[in-house]
N, C-alpha and C. Protein backbone atom coordinates (compact mmCIF):
# COMPACT_ATOMS: atom_id res chain seq x y z
N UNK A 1 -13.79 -31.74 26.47
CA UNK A 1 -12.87 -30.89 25.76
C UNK A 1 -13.61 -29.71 25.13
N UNK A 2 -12.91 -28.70 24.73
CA UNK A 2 -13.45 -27.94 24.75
C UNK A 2 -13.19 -27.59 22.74
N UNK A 3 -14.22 -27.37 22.06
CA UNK A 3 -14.03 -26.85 20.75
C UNK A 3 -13.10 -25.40 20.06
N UNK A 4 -12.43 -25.91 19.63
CA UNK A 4 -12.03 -24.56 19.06
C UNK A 4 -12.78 -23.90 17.72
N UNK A 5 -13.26 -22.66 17.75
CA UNK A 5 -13.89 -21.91 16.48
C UNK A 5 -13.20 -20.73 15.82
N UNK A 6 -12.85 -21.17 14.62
CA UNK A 6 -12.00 -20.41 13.91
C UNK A 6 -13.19 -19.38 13.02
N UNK A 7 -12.31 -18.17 13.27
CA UNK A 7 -12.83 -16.95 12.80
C UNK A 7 -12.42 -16.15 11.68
N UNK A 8 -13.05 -15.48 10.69
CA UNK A 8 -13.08 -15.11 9.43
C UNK A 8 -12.24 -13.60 9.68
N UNK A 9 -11.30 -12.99 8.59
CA UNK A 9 -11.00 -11.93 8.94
C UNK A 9 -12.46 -10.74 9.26
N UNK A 10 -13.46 -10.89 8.34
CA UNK A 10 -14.61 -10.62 8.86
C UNK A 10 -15.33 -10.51 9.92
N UNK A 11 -15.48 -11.43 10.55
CA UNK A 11 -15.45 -11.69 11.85
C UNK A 11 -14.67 -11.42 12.72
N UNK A 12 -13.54 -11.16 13.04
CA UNK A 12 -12.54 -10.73 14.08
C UNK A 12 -12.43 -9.11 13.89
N UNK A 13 -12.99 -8.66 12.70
CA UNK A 13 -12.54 -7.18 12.57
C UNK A 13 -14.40 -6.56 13.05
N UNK A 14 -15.33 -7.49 12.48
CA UNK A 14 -16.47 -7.08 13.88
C UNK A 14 -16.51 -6.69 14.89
N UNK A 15 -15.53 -7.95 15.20
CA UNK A 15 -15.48 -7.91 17.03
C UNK A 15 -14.62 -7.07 17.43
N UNK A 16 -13.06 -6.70 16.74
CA UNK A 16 -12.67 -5.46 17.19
C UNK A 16 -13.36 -4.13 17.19
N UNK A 17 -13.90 -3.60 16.24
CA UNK A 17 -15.19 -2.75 16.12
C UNK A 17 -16.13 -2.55 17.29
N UNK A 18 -16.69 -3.72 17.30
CA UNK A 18 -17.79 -3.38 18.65
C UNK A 18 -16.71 -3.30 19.91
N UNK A 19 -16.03 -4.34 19.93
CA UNK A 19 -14.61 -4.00 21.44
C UNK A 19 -14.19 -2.43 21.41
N UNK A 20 -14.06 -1.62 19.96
CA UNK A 20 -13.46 -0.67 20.44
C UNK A 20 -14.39 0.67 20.71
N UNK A 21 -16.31 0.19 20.22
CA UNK A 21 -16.98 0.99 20.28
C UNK A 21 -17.29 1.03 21.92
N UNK A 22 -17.36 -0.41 22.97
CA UNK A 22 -17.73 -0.14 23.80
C UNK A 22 -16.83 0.44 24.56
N UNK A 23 -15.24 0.41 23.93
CA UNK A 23 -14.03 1.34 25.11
C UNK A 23 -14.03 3.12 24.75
N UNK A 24 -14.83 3.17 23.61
CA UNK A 24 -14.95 4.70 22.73
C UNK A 24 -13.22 4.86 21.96
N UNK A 25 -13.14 4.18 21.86
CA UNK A 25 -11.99 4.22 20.87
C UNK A 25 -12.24 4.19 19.32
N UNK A 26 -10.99 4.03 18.63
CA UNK A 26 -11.54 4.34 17.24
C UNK A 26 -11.05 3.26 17.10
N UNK A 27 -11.68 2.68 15.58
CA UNK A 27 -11.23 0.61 15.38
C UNK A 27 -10.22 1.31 14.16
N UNK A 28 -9.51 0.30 14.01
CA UNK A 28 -8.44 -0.19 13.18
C UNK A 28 -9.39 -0.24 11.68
N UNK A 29 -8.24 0.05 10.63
CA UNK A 29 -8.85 0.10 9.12
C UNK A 29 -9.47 -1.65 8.75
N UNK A 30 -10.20 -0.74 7.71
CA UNK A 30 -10.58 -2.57 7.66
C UNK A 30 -9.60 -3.22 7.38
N UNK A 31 -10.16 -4.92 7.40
CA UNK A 31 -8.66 -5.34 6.08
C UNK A 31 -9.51 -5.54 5.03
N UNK A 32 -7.90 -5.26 4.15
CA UNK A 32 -7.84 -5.14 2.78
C UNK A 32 -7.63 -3.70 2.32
N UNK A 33 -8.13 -2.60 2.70
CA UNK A 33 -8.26 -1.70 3.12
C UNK A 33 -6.99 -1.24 2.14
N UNK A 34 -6.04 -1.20 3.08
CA UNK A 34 -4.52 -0.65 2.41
C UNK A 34 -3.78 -1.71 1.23
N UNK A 35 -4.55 -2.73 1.32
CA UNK A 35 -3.32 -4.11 0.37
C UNK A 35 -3.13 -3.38 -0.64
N UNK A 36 -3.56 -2.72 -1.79
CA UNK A 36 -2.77 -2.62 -3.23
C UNK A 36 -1.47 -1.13 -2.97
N UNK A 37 -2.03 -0.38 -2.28
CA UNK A 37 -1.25 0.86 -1.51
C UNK A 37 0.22 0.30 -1.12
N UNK A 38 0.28 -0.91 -0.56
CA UNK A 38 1.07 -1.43 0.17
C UNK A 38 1.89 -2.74 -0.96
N UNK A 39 1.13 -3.32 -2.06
CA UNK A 39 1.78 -3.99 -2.92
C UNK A 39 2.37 -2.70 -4.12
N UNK A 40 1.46 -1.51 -3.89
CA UNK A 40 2.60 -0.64 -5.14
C UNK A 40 4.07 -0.27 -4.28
N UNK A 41 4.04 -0.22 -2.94
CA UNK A 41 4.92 0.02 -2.26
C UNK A 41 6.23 -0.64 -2.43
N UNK A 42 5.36 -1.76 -2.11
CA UNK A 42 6.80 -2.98 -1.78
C UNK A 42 7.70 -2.98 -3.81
N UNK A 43 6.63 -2.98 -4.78
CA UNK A 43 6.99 -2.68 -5.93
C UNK A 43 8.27 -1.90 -6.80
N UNK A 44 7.32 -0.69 -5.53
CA UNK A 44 8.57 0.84 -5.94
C UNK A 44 9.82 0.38 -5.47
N UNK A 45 9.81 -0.30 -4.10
CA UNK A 45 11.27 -0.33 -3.42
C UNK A 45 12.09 -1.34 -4.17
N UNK A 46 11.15 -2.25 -4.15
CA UNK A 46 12.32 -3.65 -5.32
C UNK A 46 12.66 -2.33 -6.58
N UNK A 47 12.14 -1.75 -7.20
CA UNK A 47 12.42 -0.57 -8.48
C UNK A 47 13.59 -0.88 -8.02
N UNK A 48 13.50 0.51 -7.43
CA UNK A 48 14.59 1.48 -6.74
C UNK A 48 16.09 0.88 -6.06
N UNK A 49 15.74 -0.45 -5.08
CA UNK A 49 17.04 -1.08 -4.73
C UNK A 49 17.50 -1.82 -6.30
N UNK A 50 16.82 -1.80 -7.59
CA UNK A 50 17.21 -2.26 -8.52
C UNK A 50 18.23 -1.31 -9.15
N UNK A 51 17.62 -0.09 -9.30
CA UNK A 51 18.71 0.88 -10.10
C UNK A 51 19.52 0.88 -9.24
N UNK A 52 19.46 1.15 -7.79
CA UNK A 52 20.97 1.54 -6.77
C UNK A 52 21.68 -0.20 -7.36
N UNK A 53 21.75 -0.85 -7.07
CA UNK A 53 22.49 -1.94 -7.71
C UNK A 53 22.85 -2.14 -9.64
N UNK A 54 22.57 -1.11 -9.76
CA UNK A 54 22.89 -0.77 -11.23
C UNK A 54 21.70 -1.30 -12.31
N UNK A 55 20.71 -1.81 -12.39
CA UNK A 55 20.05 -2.87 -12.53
C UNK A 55 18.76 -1.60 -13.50
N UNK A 56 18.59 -1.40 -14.79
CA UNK A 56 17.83 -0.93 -15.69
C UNK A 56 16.82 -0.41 -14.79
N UNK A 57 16.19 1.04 -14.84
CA UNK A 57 14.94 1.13 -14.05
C UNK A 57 13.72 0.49 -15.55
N UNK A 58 12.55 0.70 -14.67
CA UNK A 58 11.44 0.44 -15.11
C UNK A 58 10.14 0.58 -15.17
N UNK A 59 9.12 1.12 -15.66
CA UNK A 59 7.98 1.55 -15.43
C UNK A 59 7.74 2.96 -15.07
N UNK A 60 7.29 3.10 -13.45
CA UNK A 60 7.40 4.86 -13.18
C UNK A 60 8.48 5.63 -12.47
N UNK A 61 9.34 4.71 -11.94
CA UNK A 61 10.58 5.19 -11.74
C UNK A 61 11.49 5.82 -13.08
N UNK A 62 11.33 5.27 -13.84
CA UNK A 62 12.09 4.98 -15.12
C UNK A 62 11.47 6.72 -16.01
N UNK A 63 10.16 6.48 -16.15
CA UNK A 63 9.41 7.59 -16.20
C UNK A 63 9.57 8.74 -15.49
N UNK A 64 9.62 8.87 -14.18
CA UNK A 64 9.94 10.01 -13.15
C UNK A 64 11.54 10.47 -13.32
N UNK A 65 12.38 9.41 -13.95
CA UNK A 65 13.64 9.99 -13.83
C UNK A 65 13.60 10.60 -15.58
N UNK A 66 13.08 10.12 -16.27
CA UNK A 66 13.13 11.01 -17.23
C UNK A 66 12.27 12.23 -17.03
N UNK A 67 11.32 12.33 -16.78
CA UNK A 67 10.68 13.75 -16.74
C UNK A 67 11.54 14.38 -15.92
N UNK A 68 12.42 13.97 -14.63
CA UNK A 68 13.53 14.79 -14.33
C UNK A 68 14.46 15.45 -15.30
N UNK A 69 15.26 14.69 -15.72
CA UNK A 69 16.08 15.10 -16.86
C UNK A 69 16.13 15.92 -17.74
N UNK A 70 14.51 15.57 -18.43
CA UNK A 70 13.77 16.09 -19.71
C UNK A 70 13.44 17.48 -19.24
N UNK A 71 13.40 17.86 -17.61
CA UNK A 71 12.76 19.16 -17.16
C UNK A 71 11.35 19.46 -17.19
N UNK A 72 10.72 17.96 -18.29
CA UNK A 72 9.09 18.34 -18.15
C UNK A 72 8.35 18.12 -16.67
N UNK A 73 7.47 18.97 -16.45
CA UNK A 73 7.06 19.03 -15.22
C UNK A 73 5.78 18.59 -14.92
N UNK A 74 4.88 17.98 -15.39
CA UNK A 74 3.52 17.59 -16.13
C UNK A 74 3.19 17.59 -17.15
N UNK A 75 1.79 17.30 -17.06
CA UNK A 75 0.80 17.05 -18.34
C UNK A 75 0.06 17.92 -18.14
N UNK A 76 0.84 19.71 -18.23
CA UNK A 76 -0.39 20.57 -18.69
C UNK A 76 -1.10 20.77 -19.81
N UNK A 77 -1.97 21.61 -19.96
CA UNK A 77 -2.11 21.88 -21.64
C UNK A 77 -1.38 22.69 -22.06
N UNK A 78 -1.02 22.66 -23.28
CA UNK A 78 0.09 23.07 -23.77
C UNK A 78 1.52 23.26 -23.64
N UNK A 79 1.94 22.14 -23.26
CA UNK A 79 3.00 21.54 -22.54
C UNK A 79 3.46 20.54 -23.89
């Protein structure tokens, strides 16, 4: 029988690397790479389908719709 060997995301993103150096291609991002990019993401959208369902905003949504309102446009100096 034959063994099976389980591989580390480390390891599999090696081997895509060298696979895509010997086709001259470009490799894929590392992982991990994008995860917090992608957890503020998923974040904003729960926000957002919160207010469209009527539901209090919060944090920087909540923030962005007031500086709408308010007309302030940044944090210049003298602002």
């Amino acid at each position: 029988m034959s063994e099976v060997v389980a591989m580390t995301v480390n390891q599999q993103y090696a081997l895509d690397v060298y696979r895509a150096a010997q086709r001259g291609e470009t490799p894929g991002p590392a992982p991990g790479l994008h995860d917090w990019a992608a957890v503020r993401e998923l974040r904003d959208r729960r926000r957002f389908e919160a207010v469209l369902a009527g539901r209090p905003a919060r944090g920087r949504i909540r923030a962005a719709l007031a500086r709408r309102l308010s007309g302030h446009r940044g944090h210049a100096a003298g602002c």
